[in-house]
C-alpha atoms as a PDB file:
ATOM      1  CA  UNK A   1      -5.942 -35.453  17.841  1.00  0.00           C
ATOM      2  CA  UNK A   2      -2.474 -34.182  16.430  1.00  0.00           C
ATOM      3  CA  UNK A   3      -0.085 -33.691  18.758  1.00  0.00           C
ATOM      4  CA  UNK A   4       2.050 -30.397  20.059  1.00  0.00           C
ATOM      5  CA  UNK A   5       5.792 -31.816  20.046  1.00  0.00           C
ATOM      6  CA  UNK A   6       9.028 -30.923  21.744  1.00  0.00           C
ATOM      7  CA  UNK A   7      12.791 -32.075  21.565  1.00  0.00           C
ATOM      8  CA  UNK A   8      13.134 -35.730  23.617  1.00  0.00           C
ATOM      9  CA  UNK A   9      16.453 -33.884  25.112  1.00  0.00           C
ATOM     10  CA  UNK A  10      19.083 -31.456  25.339  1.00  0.00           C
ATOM     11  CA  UNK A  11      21.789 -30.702  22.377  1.00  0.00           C
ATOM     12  CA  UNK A  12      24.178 -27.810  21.804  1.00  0.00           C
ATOM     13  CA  UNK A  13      26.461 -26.852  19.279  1.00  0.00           C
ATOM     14  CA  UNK A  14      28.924 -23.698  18.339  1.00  0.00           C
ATOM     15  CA  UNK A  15      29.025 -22.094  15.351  1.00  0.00           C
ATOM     16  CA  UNK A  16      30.668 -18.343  14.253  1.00  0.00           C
ATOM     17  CA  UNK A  17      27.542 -15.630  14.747  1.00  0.00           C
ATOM     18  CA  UNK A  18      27.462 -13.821  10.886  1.00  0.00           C
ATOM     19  CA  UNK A  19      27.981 -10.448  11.642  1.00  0.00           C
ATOM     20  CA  UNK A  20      30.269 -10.209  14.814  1.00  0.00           C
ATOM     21  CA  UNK A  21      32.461 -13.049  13.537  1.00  0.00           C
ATOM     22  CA  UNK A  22      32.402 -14.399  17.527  1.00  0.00           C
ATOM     23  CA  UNK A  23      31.920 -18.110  18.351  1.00  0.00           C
ATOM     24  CA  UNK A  24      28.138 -18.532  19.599  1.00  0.00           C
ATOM     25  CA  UNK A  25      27.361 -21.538  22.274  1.00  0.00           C
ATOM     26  CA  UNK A  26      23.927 -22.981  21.009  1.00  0.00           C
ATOM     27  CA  UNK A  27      21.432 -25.093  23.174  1.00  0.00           C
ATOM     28  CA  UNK A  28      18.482 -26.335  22.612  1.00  0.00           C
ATOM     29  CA  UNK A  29      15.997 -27.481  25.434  1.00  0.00           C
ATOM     30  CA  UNK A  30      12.428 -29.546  25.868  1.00  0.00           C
ATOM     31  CA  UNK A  31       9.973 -27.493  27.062  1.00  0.00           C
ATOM     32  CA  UNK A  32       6.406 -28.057  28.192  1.00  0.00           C
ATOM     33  CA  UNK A  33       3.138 -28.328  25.923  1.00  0.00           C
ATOM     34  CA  UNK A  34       2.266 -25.380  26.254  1.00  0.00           C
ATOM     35  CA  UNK A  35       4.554 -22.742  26.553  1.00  0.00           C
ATOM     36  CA  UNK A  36       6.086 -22.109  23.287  1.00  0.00           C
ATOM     37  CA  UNK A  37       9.278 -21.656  21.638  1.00  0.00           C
ATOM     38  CA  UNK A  38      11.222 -19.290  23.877  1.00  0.00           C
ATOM     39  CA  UNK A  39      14.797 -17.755  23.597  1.00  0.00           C
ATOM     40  CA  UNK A  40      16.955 -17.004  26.367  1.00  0.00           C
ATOM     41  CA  UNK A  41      19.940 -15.267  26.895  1.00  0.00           C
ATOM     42  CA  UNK A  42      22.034 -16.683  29.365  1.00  0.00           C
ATOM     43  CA  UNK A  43      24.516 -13.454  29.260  1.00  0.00           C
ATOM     44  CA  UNK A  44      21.700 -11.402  29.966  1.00  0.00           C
ATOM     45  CA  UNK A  45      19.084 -13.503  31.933  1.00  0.00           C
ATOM     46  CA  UNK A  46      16.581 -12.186  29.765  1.00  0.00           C
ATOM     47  CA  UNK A  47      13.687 -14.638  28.088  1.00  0.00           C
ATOM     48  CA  UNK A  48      12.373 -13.316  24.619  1.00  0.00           C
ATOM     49  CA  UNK A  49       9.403 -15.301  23.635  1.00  0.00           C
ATOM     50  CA  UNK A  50       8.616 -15.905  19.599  1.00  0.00           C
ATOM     51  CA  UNK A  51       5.993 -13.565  19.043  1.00  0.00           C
ATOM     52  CA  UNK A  52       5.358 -10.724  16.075  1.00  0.00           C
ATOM     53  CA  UNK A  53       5.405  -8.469  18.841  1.00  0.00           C
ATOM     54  CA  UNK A  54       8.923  -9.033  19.882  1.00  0.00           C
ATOM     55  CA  UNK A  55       9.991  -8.410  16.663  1.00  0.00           C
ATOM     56  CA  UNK A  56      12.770  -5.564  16.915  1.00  0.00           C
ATOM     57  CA  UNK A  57      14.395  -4.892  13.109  1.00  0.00           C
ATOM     58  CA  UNK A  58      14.290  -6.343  10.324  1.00  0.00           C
ATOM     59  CA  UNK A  59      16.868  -4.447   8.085  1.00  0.00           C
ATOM     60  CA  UNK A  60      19.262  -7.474   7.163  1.00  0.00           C
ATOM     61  CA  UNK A  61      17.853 -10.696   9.223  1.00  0.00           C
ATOM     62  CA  UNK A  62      14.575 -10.737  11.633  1.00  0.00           C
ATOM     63  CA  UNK A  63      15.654 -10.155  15.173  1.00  0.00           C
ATOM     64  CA  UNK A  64      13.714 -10.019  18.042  1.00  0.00           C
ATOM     65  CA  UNK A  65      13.975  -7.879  21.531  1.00  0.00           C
ATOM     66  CA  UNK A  66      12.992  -7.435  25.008  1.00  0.00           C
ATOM     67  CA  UNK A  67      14.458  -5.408  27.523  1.00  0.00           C
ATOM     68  CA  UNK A  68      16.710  -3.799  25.191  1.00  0.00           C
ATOM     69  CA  UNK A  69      17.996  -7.198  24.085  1.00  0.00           C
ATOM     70  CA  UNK A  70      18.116  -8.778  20.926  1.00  0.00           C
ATOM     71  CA  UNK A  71      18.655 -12.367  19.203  1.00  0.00           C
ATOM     72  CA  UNK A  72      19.218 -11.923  15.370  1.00  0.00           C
ATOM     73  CA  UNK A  73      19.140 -14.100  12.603  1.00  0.00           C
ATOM     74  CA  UNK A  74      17.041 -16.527  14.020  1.00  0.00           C
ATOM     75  CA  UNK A  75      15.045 -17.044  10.057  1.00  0.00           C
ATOM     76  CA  UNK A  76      17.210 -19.860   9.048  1.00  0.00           C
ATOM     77  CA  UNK A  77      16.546 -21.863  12.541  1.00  0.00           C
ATOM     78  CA  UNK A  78      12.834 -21.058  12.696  1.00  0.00           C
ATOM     79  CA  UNK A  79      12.362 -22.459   9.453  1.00  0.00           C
ATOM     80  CA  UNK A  80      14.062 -26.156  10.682  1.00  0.00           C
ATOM     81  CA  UNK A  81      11.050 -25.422  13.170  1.00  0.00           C
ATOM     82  CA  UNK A  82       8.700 -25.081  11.098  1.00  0.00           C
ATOM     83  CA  UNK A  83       9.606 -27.705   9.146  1.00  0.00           C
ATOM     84  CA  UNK A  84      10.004 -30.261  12.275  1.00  0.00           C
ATOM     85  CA  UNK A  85       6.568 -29.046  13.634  1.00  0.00           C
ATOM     86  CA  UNK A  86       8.138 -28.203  16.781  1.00  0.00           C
ATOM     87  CA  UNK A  87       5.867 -25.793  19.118  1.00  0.00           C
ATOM     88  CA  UNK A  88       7.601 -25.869  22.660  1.00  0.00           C
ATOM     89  CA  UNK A  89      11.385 -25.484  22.739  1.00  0.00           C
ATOM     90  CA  UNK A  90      13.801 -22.914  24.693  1.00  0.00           C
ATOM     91  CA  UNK A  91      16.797 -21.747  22.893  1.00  0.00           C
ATOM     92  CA  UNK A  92      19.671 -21.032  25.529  1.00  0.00           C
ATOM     93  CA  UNK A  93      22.541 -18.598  23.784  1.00  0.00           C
ATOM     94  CA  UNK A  94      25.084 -16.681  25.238  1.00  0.00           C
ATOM     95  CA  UNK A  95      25.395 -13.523  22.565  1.00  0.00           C
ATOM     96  CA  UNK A  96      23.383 -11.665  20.445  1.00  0.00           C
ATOM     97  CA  UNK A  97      22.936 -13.978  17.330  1.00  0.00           C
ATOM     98  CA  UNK A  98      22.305 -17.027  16.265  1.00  0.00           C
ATOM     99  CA  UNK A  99      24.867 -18.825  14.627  1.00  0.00           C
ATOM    100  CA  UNK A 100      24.882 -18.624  10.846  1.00  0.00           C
ATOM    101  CA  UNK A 101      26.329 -22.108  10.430  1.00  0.00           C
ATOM    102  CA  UNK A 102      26.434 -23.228   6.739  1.00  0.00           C
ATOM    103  CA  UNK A 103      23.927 -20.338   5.678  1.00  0.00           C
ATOM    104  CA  UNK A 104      21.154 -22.891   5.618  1.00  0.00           C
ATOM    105  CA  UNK A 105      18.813 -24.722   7.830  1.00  0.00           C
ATOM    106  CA  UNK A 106      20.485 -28.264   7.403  1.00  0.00           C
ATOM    107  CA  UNK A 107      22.544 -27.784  10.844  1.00  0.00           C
ATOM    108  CA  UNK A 108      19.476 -27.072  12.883  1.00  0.00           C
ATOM    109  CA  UNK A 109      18.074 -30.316  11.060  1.00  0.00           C
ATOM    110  CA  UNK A 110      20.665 -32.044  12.322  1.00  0.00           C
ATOM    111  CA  UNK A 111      20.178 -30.767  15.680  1.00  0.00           C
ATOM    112  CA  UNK A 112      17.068 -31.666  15.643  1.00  0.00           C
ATOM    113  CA  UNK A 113      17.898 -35.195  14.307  1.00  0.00           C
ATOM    114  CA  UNK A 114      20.074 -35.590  17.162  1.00  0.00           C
ATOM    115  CA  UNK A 115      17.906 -34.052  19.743  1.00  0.00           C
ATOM    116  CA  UNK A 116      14.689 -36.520  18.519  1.00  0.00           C
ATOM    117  CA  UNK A 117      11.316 -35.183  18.772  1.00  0.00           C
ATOM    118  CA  UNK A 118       8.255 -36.087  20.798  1.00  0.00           C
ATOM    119  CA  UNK A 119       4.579 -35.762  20.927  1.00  0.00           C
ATOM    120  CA  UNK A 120       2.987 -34.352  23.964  1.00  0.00           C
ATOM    121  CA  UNK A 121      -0.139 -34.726  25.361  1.00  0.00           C
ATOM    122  CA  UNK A 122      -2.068 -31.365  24.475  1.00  0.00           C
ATOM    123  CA  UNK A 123      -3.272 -31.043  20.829  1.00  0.00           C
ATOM    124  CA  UNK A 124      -1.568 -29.069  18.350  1.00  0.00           C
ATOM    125  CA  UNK A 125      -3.046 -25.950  17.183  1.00  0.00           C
ATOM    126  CA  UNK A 126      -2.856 -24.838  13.526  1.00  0.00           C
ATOM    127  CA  UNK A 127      -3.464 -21.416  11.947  1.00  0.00           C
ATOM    128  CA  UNK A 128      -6.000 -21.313   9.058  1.00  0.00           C
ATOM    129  CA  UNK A 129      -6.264 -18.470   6.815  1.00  0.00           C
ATOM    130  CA  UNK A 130     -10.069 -17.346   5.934  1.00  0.00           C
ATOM    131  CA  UNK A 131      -9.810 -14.757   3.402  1.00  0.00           C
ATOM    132  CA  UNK A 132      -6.562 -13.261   1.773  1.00  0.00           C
ATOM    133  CA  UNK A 133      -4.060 -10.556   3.937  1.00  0.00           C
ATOM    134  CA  UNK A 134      -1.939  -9.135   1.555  1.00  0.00           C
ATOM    135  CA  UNK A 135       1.038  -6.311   2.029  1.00  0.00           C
ATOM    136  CA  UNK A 136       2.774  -4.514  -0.625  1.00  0.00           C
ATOM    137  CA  UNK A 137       5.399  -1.871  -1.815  1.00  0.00           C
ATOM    138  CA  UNK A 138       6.808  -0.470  -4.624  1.00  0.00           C
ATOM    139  CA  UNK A 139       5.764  -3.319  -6.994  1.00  0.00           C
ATOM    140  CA  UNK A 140       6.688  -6.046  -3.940  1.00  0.00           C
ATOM    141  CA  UNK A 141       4.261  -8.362  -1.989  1.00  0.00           C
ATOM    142  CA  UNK A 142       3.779 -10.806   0.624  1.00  0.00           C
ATOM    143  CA  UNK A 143       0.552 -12.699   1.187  1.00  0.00           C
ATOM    144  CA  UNK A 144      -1.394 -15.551   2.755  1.00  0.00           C
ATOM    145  CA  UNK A 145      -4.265 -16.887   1.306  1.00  0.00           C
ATOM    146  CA  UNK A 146      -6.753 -19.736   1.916  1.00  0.00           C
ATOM    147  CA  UNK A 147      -6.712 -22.884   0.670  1.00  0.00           C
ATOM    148  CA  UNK A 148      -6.769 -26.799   1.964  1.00  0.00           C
ATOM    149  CA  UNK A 149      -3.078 -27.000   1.745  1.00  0.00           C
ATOM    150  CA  UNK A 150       0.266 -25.224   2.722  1.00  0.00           C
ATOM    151  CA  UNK A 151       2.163 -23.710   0.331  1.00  0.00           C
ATOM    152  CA  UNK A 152       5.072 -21.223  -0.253  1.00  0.00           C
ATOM    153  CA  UNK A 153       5.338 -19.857  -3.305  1.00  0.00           C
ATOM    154  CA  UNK A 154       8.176 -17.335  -4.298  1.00  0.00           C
ATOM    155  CA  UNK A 155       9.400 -14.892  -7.008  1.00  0.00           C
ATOM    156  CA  UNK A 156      12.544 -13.112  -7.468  1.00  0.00           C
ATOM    157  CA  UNK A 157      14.086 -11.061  -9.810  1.00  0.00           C
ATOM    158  CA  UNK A 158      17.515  -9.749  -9.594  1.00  0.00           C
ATOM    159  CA  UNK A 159      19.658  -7.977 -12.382  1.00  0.00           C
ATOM    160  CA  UNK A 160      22.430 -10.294 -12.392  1.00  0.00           C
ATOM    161  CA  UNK A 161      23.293 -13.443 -14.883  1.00  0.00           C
ATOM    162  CA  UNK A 162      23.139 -15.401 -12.185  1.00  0.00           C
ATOM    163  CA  UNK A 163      19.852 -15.420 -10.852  1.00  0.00           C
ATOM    164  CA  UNK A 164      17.412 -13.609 -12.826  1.00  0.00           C
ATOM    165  CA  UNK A 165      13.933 -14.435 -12.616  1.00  0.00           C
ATOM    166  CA  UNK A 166      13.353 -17.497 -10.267  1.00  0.00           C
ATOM    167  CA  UNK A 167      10.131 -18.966  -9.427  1.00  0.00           C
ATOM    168  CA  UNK A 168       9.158 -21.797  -6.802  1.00  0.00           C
ATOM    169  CA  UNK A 169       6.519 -23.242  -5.383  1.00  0.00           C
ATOM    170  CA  UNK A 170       6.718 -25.290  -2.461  1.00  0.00           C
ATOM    171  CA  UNK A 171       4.059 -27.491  -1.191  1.00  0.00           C
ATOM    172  CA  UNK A 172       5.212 -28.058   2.834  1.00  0.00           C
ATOM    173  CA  UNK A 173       5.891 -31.508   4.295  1.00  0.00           C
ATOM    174  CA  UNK A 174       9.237 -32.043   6.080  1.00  0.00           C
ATOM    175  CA  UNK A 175      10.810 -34.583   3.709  1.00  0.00           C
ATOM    176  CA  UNK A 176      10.245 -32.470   0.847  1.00  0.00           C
ATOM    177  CA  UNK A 177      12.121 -29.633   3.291  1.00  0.00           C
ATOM    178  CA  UNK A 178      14.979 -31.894   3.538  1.00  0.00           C
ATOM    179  CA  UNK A 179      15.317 -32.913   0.141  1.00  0.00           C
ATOM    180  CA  UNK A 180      14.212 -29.269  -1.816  1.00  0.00           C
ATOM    181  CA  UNK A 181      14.632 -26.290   0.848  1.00  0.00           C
ATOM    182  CA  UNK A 182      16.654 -27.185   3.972  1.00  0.00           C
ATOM    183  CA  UNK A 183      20.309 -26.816   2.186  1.00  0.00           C
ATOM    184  CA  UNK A 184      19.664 -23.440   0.140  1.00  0.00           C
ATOM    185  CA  UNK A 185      22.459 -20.840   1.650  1.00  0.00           C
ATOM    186  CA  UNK A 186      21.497 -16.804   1.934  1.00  0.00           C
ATOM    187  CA  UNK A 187      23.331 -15.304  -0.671  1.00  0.00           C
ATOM    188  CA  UNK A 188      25.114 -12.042  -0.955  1.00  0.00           C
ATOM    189  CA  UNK A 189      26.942  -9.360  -3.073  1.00  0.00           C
ATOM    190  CA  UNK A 190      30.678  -8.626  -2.469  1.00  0.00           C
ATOM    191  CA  UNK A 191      30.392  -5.092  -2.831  1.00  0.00           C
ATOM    192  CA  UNK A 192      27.487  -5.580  -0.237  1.00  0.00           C
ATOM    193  CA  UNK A 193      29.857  -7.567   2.111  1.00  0.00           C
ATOM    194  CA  UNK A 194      32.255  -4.890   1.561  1.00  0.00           C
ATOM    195  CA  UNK A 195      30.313  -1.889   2.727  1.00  0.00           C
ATOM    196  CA  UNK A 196      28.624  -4.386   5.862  1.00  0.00           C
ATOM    197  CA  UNK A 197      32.331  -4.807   6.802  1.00  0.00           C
ATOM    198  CA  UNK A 198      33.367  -1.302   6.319  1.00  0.00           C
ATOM    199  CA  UNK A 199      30.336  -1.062   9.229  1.00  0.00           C
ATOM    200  CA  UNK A 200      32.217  -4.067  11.277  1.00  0.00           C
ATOM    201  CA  UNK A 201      29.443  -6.389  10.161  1.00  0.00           C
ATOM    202  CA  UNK A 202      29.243  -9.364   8.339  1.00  0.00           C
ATOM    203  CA  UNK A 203      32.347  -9.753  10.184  1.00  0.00           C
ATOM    204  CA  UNK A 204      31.678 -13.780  10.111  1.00  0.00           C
ATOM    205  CA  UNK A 205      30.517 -14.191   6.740  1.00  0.00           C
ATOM    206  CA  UNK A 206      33.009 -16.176   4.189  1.00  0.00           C
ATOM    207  CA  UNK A 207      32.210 -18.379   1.073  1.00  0.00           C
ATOM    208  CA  UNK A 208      31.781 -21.323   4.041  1.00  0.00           C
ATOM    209  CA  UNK A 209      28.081 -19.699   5.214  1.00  0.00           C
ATOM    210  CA  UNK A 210      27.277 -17.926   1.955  1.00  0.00           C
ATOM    211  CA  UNK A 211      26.447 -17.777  -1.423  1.00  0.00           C
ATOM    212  CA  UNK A 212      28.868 -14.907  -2.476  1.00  0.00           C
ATOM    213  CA  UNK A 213      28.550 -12.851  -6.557  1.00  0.00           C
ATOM    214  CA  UNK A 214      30.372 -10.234  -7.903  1.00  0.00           C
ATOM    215  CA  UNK A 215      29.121  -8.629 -10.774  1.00  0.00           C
ATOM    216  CA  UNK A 216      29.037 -11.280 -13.141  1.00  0.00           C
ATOM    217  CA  UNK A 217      29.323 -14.332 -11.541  1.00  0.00           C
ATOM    218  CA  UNK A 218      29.352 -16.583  -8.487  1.00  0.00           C
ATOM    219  CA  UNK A 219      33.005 -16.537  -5.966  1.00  0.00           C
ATOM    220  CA  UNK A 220      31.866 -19.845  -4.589  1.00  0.00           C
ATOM    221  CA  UNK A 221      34.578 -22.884  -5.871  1.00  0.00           C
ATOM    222  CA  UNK A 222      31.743 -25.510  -5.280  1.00  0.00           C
ATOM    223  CA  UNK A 223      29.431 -23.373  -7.364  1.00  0.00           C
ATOM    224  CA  UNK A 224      24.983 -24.170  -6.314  1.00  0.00           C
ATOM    225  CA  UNK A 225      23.935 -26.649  -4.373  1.00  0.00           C
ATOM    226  CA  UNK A 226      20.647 -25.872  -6.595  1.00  0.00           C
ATOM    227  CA  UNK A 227      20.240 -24.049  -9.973  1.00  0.00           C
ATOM    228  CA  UNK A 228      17.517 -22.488  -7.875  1.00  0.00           C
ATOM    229  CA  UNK A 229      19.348 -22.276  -5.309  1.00  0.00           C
ATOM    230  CA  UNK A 230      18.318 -18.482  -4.695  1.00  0.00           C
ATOM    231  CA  UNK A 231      14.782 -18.313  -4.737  1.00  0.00           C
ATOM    232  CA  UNK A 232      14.719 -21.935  -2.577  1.00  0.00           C
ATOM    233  CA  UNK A 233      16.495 -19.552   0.613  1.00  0.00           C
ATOM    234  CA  UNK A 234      13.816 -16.991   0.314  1.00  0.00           C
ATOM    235  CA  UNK A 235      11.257 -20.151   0.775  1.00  0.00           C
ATOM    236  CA  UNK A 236      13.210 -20.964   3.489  1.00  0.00           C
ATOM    237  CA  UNK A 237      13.489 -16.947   5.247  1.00  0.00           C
ATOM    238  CA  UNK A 238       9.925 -17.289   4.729  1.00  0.00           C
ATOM    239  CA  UNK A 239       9.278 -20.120   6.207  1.00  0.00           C
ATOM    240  CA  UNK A 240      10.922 -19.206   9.578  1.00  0.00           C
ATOM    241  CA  UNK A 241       9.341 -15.828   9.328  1.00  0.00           C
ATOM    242  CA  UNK A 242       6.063 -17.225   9.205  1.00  0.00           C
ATOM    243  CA  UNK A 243       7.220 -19.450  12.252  1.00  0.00           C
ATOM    244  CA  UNK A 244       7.092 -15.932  14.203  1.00  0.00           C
ATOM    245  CA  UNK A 245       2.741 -16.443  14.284  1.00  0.00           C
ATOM    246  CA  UNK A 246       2.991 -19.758  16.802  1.00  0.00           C
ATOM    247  CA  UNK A 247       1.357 -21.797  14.925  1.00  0.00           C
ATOM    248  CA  UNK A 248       1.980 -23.615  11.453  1.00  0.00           C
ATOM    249  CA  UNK A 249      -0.240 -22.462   8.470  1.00  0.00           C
ATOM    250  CA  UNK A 250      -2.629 -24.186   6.779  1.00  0.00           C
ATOM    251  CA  UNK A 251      -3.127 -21.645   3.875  1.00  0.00           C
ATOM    252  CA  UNK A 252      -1.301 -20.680   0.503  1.00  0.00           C
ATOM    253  CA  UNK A 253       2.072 -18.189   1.532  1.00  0.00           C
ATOM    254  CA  UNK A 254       2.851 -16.515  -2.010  1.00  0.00           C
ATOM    255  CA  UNK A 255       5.303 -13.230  -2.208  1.00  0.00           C
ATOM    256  CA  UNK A 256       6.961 -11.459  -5.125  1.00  0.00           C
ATOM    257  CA  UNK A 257      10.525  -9.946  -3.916  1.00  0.00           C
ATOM    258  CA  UNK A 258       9.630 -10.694  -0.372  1.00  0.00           C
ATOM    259  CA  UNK A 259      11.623  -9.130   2.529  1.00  0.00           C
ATOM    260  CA  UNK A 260      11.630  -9.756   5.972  1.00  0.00           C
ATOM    261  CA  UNK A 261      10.296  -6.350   6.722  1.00  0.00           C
ATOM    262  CA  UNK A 262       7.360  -7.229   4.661  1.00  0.00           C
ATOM    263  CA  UNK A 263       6.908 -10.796   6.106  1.00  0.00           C
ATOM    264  CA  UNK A 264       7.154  -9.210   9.481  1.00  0.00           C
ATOM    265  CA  UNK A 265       4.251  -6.167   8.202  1.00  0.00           C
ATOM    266  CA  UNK A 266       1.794  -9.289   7.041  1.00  0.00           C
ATOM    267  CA  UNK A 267       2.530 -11.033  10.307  1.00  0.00           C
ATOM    268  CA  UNK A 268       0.909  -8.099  12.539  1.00  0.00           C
ATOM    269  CA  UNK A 269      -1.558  -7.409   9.452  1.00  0.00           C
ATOM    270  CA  UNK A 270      -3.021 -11.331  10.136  1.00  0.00           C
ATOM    271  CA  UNK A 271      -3.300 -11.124  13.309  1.00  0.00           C
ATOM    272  CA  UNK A 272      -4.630  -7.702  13.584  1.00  0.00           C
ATOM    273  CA  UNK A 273      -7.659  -8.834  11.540  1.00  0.00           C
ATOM    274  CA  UNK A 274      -9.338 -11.941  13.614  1.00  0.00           C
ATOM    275  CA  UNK A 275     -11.864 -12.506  10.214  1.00  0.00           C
ATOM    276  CA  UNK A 276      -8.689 -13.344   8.447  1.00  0.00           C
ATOM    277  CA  UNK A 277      -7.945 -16.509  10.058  1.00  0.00           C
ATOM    278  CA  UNK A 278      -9.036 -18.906  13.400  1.00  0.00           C
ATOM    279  CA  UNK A 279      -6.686 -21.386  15.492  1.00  0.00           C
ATOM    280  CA  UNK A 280      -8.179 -24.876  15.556  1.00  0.00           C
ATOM    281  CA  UNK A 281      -6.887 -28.068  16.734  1.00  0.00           C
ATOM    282  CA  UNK A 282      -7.936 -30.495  13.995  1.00  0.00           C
ATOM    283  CA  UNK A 283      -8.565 -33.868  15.010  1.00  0.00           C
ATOM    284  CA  UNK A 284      -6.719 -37.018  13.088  1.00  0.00           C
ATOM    285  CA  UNK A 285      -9.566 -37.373  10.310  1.00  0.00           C
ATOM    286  CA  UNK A 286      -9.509 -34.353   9.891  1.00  0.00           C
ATOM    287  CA  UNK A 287      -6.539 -33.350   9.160  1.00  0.00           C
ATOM    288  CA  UNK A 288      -4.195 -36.704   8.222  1.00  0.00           C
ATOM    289  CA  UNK A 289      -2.622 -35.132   5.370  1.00  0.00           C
ATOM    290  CA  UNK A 290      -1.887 -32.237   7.267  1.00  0.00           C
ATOM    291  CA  UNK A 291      -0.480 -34.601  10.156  1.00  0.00           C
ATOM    292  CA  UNK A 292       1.576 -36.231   7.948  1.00  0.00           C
ATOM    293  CA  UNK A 293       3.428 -33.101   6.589  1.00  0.00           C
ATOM    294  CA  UNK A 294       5.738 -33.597   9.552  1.00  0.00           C
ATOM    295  CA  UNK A 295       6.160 -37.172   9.241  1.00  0.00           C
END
């Protein structure tokens, strides 16, 4: 049977949270098979567990709420999650964001990394799409399909020299995370970052946790990590969106200009049609491939 899996121990870290500019104290705990990935605010006392439900805005990053209190930007962490397989784990902070580290996931990978990751003894339950649930707007679309394997596939199109059209599909395992998704920053316009500030947010962002354009070209000295670099993020926002359901997918995830508010809208459309999709706990034979997407 494959395995639910937690950290083997403790870590933290501190990084700068993106839009209040404040340091953030990060930890990251084991938790029991069974009880999910939940986050807790140490300021507050207050527990928020990862749920669609708890899902509070979704304007500029997907935060979540309870209680009147909120942890944003958690995308970029839930996709290291994802990617790690990781289905019981309690985030401890101590203010009202993640931190935005690099602008990627490869920090939390590290974490991770450092934290090392067990099996436990209850069998891990996977998410498998049935027929397609598909949301759309104005020409843009999120969807999850059937199929044997999991997939994201993405398209963007922006107006800019830069970026274009960009087009990726990427079949999931966590090595081919690593290597293809894990380092891809968020990305930004200055005249964007200029207004967010003029709002005193975005206080924390700099060319350090971003990929940052004007009009014509890209501010960063170091240039792309990727010539894709743009369209491999929104993989990766997708990817921790998706982390929101519980359970990894085993089905196709394809969007065209994607958004977290729309990743958010096909989360509650899934699970508020139980044809669309059953939870199983697939035994080794099964499902080895599967298994070994988290080798």
């Amino acid at each position: 049977m494959i395995k639910q899996r937690t950290i083997a121990r403790a870590v933290e870290s501190v990084g700068i949270g993106l839009h209040k500019g404040k340091p953030v104290h990060l930890r990251l705990e084991p938790l029991d098979a069974g009880s999910g990935i939940l986050f807790y605010r140490k300021d507050a006392g207050v527990t928020i567990p990862l749920a669609p439900e708890y899902v509070v805005d979704t304007q500029m990053a997907t935060v979540i709420g309870k209680e009147g209190i909120n942890v944003s930007t958690i995308e970029h962490f839930l996709s290291a999650l994802y990617a790690y397989g990781i289905d019981n784990i309690r985030v401890v902070l101590d203010d009202t964001e993640m931190p935005i580290m690099d602008g990627s996931a490869a920090s939390f990978c590290m974490m991770l990394d450092e934290a090392g990751i067990v099996e436990q003894e209850a069998g891990k339950e996977i998410l498998r799409i049935k027929k397609e649930v598909r949301v759309e707007t104005g020409g843009k679309y999120v969807a999850l399909k059937p199929s044997e394997t999991a997939s994201f596939e993405f398209t963007i199109r922006f107006d800019h020299p830069v970026i274009g059209e960009q087009k990726r599909r990427f079949l999931f395992g966590k090595k081919a995370f690593l290597e293809e998704i894990a380092r891809a920053r968020t990305f930004g316009f200055l005249r964007e970052v200029q207004y967010l500030r003029s709002r005193n947010l975005a206080l924390g962002g700099s060319l350090e946790n971003a990929i940052v354009l004007d009009d014509a070209k890209i501010l960063n000295p170091e240039g792309l990590r990727f010539d894709d670099e743009f369209v491999r993020h929104k993989i990766l926002d997708a990817m921790g969106d998706m982390k929101l359901l519980g359970r990894p997918i085993l089905g196709a995830y394809e969007a065209f200009a994607g958004s977290h508010e729309l990743n958010h809208r096909l989360t509650l459309a899934l699970m508020a049609d139980p044809d669309a999709y059953e939870v199983i706990t697939l035994q080794v034979a099964q499902g080895v491939s599967f298994a070994q997407s988290f080798a």
